[in-house]
N, C-alpha and C. Protein backbone atom coordinates (compact mmCIF):
# COMPACT_ATOMS: atom_id res chain seq x y z
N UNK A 1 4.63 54.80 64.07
CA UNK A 1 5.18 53.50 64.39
C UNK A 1 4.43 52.39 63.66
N UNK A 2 2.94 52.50 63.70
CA UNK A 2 2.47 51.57 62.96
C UNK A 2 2.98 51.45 61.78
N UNK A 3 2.87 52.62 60.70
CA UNK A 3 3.05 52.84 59.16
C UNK A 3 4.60 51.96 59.31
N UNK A 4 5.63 51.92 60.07
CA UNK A 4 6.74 51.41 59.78
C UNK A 4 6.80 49.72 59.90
N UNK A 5 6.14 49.60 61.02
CA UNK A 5 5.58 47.90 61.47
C UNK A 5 5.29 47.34 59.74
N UNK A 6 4.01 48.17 59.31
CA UNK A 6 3.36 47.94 57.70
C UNK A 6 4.31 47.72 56.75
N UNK A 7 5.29 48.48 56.65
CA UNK A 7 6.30 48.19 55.12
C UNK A 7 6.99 47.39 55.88
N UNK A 8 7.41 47.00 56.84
CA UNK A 8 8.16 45.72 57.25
C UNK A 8 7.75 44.74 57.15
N UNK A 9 6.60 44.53 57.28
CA UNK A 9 5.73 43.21 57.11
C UNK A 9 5.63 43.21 55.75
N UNK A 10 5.31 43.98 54.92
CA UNK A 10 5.06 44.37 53.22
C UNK A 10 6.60 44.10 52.61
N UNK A 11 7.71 44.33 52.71
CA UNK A 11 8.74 43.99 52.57
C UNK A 11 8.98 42.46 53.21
N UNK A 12 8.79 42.09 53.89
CA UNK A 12 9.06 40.09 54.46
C UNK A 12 7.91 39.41 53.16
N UNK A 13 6.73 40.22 53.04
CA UNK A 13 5.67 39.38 52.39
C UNK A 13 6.44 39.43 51.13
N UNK A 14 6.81 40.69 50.33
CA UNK A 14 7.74 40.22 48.88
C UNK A 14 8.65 39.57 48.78
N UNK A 15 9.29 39.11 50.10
CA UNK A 15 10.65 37.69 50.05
C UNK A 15 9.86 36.84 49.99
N UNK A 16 9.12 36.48 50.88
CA UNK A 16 8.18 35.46 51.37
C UNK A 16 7.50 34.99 49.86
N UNK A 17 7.44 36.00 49.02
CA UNK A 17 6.70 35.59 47.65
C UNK A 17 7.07 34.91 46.77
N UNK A 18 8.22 35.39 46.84
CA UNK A 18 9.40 34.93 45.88
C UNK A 18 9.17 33.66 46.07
N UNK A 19 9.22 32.70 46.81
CA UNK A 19 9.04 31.14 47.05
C UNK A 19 7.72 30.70 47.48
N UNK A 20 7.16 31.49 47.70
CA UNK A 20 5.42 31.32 47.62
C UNK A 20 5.02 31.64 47.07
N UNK A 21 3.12 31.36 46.40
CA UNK A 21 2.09 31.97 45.91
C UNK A 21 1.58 32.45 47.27
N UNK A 22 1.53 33.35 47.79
CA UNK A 22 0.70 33.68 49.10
C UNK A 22 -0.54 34.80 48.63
N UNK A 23 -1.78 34.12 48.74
CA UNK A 23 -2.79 35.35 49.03
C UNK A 23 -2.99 36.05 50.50
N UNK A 24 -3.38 37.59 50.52
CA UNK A 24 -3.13 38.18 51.71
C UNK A 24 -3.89 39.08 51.32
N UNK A 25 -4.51 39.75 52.59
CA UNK A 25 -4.81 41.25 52.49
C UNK A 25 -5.04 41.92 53.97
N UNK A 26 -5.23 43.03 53.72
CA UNK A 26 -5.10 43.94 54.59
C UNK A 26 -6.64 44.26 54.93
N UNK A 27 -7.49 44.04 56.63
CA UNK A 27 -8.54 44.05 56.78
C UNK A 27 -8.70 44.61 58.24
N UNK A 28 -8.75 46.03 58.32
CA UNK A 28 -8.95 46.45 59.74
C UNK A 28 -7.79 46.31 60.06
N UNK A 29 -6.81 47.20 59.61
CA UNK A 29 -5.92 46.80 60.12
C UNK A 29 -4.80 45.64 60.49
N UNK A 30 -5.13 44.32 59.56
CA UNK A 30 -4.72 43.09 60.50
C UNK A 30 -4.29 42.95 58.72
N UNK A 31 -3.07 41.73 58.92
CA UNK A 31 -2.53 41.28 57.42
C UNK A 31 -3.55 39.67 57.72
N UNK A 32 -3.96 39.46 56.63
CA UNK A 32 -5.25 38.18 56.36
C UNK A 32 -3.93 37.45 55.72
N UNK A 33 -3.52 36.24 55.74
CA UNK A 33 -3.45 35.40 55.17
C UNK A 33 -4.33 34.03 54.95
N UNK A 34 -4.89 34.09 53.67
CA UNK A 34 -5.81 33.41 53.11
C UNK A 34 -5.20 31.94 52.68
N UNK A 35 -4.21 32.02 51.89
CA UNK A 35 -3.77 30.98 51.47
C UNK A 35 -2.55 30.73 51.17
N UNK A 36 -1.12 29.44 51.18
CA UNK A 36 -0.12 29.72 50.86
C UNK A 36 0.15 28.39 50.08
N UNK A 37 1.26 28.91 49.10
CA UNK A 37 1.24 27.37 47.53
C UNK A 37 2.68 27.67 47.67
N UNK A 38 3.63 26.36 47.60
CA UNK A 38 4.64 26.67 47.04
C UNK A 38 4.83 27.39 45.18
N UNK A 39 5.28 28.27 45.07
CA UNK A 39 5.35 28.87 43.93
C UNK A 39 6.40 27.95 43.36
N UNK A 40 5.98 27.22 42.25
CA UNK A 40 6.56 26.44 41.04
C UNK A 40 7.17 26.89 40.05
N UNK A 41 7.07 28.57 39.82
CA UNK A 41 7.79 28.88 38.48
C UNK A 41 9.15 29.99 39.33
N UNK A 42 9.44 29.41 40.73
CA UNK A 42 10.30 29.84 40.99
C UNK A 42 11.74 30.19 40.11
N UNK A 43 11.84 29.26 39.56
CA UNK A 43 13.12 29.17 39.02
C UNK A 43 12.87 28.67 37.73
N UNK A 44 12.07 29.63 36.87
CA UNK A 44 11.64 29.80 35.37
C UNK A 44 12.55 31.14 34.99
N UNK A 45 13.36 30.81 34.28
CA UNK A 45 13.85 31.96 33.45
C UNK A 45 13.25 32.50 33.22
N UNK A 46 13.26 34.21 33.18
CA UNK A 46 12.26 35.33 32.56
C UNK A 46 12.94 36.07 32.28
N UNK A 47 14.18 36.08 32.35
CA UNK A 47 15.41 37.47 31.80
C UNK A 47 15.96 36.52 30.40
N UNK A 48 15.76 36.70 29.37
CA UNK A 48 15.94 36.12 27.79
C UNK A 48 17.21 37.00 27.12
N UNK A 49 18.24 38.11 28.06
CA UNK A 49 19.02 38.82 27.53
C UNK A 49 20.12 38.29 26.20
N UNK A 50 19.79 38.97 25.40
CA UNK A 50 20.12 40.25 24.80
C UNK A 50 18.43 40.34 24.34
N UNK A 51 17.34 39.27 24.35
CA UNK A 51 16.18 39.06 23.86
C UNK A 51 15.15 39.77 24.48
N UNK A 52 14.06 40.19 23.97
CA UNK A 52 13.04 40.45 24.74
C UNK A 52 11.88 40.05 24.26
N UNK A 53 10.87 39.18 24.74
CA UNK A 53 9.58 38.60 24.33
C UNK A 53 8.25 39.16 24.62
N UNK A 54 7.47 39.59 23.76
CA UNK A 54 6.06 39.57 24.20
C UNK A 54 4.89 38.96 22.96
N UNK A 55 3.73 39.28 23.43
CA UNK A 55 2.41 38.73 22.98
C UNK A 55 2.12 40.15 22.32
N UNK A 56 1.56 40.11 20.98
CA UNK A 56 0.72 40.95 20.68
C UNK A 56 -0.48 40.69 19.76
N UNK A 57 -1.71 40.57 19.70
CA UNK A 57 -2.59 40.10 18.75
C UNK A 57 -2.33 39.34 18.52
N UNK A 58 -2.12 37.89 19.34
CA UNK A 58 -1.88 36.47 19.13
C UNK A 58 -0.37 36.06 18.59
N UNK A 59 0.27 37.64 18.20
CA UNK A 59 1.53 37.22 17.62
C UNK A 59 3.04 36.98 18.57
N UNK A 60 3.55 36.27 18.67
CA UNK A 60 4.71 36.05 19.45
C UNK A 60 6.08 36.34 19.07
N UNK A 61 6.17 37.57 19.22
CA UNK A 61 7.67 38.22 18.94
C UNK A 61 8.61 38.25 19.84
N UNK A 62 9.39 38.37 18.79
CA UNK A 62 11.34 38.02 19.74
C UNK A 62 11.73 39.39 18.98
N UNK A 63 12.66 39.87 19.74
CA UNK A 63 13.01 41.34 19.60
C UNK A 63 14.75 41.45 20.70
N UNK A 64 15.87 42.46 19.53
CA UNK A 64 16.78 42.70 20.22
C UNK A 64 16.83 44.10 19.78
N UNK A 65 16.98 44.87 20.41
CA UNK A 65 17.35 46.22 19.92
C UNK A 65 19.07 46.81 19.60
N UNK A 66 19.45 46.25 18.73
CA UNK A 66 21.14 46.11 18.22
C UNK A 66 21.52 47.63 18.50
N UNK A 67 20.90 48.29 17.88
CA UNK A 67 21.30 49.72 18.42
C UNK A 67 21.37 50.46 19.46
N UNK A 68 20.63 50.06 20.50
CA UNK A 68 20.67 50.33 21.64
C UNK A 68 22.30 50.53 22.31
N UNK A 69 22.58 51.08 23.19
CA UNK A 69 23.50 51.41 23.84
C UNK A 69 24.46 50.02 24.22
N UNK A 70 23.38 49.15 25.09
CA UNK A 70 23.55 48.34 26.07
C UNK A 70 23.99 47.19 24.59
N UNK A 71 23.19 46.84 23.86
CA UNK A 71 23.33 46.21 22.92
C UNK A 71 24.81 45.87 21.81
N UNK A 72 24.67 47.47 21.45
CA UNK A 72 26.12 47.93 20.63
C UNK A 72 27.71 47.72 21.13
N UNK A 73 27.43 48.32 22.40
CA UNK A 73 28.66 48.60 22.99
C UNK A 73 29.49 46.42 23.41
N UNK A 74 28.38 45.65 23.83
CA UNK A 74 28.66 44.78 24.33
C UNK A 74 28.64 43.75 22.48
N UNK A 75 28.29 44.09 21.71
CA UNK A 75 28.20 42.86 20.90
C UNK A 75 29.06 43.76 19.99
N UNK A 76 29.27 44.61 19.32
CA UNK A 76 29.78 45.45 18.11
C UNK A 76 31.60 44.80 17.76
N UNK A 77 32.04 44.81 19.13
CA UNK A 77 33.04 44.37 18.39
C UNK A 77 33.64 43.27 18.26
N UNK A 78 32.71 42.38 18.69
CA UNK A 78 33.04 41.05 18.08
C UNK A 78 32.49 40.67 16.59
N UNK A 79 31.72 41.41 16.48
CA UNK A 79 30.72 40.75 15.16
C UNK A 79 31.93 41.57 13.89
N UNK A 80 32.40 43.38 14.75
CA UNK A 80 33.39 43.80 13.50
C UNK A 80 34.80 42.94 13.56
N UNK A 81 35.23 42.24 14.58
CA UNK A 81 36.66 41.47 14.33
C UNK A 81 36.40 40.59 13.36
N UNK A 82 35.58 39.92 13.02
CA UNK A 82 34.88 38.98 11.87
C UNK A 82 34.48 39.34 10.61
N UNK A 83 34.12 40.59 10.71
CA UNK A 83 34.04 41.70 9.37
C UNK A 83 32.28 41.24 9.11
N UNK A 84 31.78 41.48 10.08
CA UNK A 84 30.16 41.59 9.71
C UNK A 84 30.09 42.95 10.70
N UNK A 85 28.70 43.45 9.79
CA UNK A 85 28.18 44.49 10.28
C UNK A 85 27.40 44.39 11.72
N UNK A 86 27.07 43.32 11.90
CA UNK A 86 26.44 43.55 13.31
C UNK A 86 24.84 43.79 12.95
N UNK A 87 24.23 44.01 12.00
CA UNK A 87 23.22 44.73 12.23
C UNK A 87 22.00 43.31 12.49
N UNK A 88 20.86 44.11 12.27
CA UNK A 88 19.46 42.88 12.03
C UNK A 88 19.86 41.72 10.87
N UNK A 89 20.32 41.91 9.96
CA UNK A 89 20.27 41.25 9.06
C UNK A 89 21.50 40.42 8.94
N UNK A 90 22.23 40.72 9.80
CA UNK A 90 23.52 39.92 10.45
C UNK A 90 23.29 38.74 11.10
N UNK A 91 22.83 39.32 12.46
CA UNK A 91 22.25 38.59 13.29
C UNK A 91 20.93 38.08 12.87
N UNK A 92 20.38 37.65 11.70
CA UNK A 92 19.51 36.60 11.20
C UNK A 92 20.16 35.89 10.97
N UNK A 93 21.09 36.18 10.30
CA UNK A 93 21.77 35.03 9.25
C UNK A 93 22.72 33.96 10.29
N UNK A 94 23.16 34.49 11.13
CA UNK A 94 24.37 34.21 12.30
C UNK A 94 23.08 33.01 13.34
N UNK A 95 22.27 33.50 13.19
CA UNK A 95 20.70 32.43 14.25
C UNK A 95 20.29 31.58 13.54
N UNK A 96 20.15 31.88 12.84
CA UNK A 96 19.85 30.80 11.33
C UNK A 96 20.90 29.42 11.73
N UNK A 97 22.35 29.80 11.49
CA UNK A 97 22.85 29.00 11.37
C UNK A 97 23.30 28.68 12.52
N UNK A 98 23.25 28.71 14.09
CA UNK A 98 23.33 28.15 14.98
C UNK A 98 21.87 27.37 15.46
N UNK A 99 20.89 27.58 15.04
CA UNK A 99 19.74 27.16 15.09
C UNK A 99 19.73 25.77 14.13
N UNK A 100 20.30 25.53 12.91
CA UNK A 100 20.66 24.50 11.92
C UNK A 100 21.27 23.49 13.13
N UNK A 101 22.33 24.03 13.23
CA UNK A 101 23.27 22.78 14.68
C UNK A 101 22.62 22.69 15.44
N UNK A 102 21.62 23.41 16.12
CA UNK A 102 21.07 22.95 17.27
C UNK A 102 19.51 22.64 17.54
N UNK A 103 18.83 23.10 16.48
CA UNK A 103 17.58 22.69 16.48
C UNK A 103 16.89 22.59 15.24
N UNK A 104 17.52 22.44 14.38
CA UNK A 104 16.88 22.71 12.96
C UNK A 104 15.09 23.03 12.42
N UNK A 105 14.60 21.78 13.43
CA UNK A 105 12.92 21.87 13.65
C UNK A 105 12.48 23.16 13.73
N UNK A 106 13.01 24.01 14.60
CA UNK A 106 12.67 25.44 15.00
C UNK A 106 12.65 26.09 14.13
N UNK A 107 13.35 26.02 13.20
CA UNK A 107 13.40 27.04 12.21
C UNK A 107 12.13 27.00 10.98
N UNK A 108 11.23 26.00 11.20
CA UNK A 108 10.29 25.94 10.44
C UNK A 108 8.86 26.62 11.06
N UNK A 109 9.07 27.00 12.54
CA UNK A 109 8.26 27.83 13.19
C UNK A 109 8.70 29.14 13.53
N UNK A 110 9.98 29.86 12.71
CA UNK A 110 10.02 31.17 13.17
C UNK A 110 10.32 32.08 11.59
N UNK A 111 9.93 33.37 12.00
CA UNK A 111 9.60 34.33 10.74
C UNK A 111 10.87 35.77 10.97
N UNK A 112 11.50 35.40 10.16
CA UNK A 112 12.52 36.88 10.74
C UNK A 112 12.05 37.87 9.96
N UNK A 113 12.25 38.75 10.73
CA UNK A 113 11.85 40.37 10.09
C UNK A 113 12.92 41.17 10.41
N UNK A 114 14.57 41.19 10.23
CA UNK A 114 15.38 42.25 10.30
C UNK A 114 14.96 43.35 10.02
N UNK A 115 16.05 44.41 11.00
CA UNK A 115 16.43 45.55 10.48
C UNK A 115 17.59 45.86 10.78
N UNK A 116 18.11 47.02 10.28
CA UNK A 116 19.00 47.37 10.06
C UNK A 116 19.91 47.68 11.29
N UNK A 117 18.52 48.13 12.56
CA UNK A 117 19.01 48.49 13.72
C UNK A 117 18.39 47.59 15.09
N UNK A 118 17.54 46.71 14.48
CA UNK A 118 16.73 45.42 15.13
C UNK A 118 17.33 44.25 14.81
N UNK A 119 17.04 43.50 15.65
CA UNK A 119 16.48 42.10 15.12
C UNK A 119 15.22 41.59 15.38
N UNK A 120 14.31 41.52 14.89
CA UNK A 120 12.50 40.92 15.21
C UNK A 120 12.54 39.33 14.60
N UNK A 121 11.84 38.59 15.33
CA UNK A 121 11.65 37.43 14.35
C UNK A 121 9.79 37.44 15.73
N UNK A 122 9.33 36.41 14.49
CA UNK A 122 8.53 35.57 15.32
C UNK A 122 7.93 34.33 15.47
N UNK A 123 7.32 33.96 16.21
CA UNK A 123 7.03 32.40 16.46
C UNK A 123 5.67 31.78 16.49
N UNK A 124 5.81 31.11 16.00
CA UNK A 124 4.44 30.47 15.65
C UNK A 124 3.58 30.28 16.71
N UNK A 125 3.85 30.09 17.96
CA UNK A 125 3.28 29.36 19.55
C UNK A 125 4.34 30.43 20.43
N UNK A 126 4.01 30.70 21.56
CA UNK A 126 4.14 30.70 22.75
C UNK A 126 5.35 29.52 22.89
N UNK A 127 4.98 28.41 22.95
CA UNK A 127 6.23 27.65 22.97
C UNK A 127 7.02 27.44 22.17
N UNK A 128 7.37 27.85 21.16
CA UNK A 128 8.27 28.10 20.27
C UNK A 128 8.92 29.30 20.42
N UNK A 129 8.23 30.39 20.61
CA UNK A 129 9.16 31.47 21.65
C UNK A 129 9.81 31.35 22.62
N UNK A 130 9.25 30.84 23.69
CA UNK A 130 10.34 30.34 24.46
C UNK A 130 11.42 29.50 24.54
N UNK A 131 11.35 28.83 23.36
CA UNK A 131 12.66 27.60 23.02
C UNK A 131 13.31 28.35 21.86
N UNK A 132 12.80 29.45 21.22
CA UNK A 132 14.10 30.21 20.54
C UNK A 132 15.00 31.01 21.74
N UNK A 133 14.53 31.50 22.71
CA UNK A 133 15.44 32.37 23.77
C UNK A 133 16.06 31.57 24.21
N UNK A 134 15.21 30.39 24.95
CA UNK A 134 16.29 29.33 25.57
C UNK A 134 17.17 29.06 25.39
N UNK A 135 17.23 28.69 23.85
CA UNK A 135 18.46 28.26 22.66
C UNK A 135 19.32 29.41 22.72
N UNK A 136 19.16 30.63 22.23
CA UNK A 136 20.01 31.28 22.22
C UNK A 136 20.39 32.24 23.14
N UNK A 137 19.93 32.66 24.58
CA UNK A 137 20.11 33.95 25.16
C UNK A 137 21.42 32.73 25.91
N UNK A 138 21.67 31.79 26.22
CA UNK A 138 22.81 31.26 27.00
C UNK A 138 24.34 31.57 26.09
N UNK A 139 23.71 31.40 24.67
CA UNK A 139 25.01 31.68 24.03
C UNK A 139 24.87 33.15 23.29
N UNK A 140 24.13 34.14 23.57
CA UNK A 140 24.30 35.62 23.13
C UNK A 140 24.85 36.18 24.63
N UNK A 141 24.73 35.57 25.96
CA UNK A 141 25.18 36.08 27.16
C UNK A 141 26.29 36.06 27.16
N UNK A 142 26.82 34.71 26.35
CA UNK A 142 28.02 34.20 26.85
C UNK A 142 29.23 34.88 25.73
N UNK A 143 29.70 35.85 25.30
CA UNK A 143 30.66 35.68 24.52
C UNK A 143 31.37 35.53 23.96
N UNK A 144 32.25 34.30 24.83
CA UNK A 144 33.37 33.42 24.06
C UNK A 144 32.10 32.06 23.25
N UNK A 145 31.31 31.76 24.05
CA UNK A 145 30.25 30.76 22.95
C UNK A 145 29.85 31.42 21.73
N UNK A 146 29.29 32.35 21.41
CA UNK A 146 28.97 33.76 20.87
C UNK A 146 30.18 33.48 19.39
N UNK A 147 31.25 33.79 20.21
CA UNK A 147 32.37 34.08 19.45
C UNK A 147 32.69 32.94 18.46
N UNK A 148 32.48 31.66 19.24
CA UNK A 148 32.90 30.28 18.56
C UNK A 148 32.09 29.98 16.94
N UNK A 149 30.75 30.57 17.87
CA UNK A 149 29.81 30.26 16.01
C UNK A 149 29.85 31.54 15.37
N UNK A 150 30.53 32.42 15.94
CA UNK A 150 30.67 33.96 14.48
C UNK A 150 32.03 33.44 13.97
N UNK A 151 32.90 32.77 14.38
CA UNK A 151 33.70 32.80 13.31
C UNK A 151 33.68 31.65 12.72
N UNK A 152 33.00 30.45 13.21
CA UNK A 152 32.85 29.17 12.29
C UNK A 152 31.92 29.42 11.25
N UNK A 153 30.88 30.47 11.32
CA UNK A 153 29.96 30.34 10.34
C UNK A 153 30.18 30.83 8.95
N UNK A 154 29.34 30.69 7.58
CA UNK A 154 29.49 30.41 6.64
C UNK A 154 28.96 32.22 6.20
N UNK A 155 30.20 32.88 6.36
CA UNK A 155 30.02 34.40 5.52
C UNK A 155 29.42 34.52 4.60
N UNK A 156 29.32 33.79 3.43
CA UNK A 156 28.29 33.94 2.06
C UNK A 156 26.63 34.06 2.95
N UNK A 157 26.82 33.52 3.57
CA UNK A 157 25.20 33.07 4.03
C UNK A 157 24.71 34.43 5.02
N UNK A 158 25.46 35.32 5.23
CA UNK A 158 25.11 36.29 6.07
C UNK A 158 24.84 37.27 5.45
N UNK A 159 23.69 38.38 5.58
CA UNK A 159 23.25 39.27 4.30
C UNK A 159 23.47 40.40 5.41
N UNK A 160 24.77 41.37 5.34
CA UNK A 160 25.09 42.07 5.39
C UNK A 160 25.05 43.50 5.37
């Protein structure tokens, strides 16, 4: 009976977190609450989809895995109704130029590294990573937005 009391309370404390910083622990038995903060990065985006971000050796990479399942199946055939391949080097050229309309600045802090079955770029800062996802995971989610700048954009300019 106790052990069940425990994950009930352990389960309320991970809701409870979600909108708090709460420190706690477990002491003889008894739950300690030490301290409680409203948690501020409540409602910080951290899902960057189709994107994924991390840190490595100071370097700040942006990463989509085009080949992937989840990836292919949901983007492939819009990029082939347009007659692009879809691949890394597609989707540079296609960011490039929605990045021109919408932030042009940015583009002097990011480094693309296509592939064939990727897309990698990276960013100069931490905050420049996060304002390339910003920029674009609303309109790679969205597919009719998506759709609007694959077919306005300038085909010569896409390296295929």
């Amino acid at each position: 009976m106790l052990n069940n009391i425990k994950i009930i309370i352990y389960f309320v404390f991970l809701i409870f977190n979600l909108h708090f910083k709460v420190n706690a622990h477990i002491y003889k038995n008894h739950f300690l609450i030490t301290s409680i903060k409203k948690n501020k990065n409540r409602n910080k985006q951290t899902n960057y989809f189709p994107f994924k971000i991390f840190d490595r050796n100071g370097r700040f990479i942006i990463k989509a895995e085009i080949e992937g399942y989840e990836l292919h199946s949901k983007y492939d055939h819009i990029f082939k109704k347009y007659n692009y391949s879809g691949n890394g080097y597609c989707w540079e050229g296609h960011i490039s130029q929605i990045l021109e309309k919408i932030n042009p600045q940015l583009l002097k802090h990011i480094e693309f590294d296509p592939e064939a079955g990727a897309f990698f770029a990276y960013a100069d800062s931490k905050s420049n990573q996060i304002k390339f996802v910003e920029i674009l995971s609303p309109i790679f989610s969205n597919l009719h937005k998506l759709e609007e700048y694959i077919k306005k954009a300038d085909h010569g300019r896409i390296d295929d």
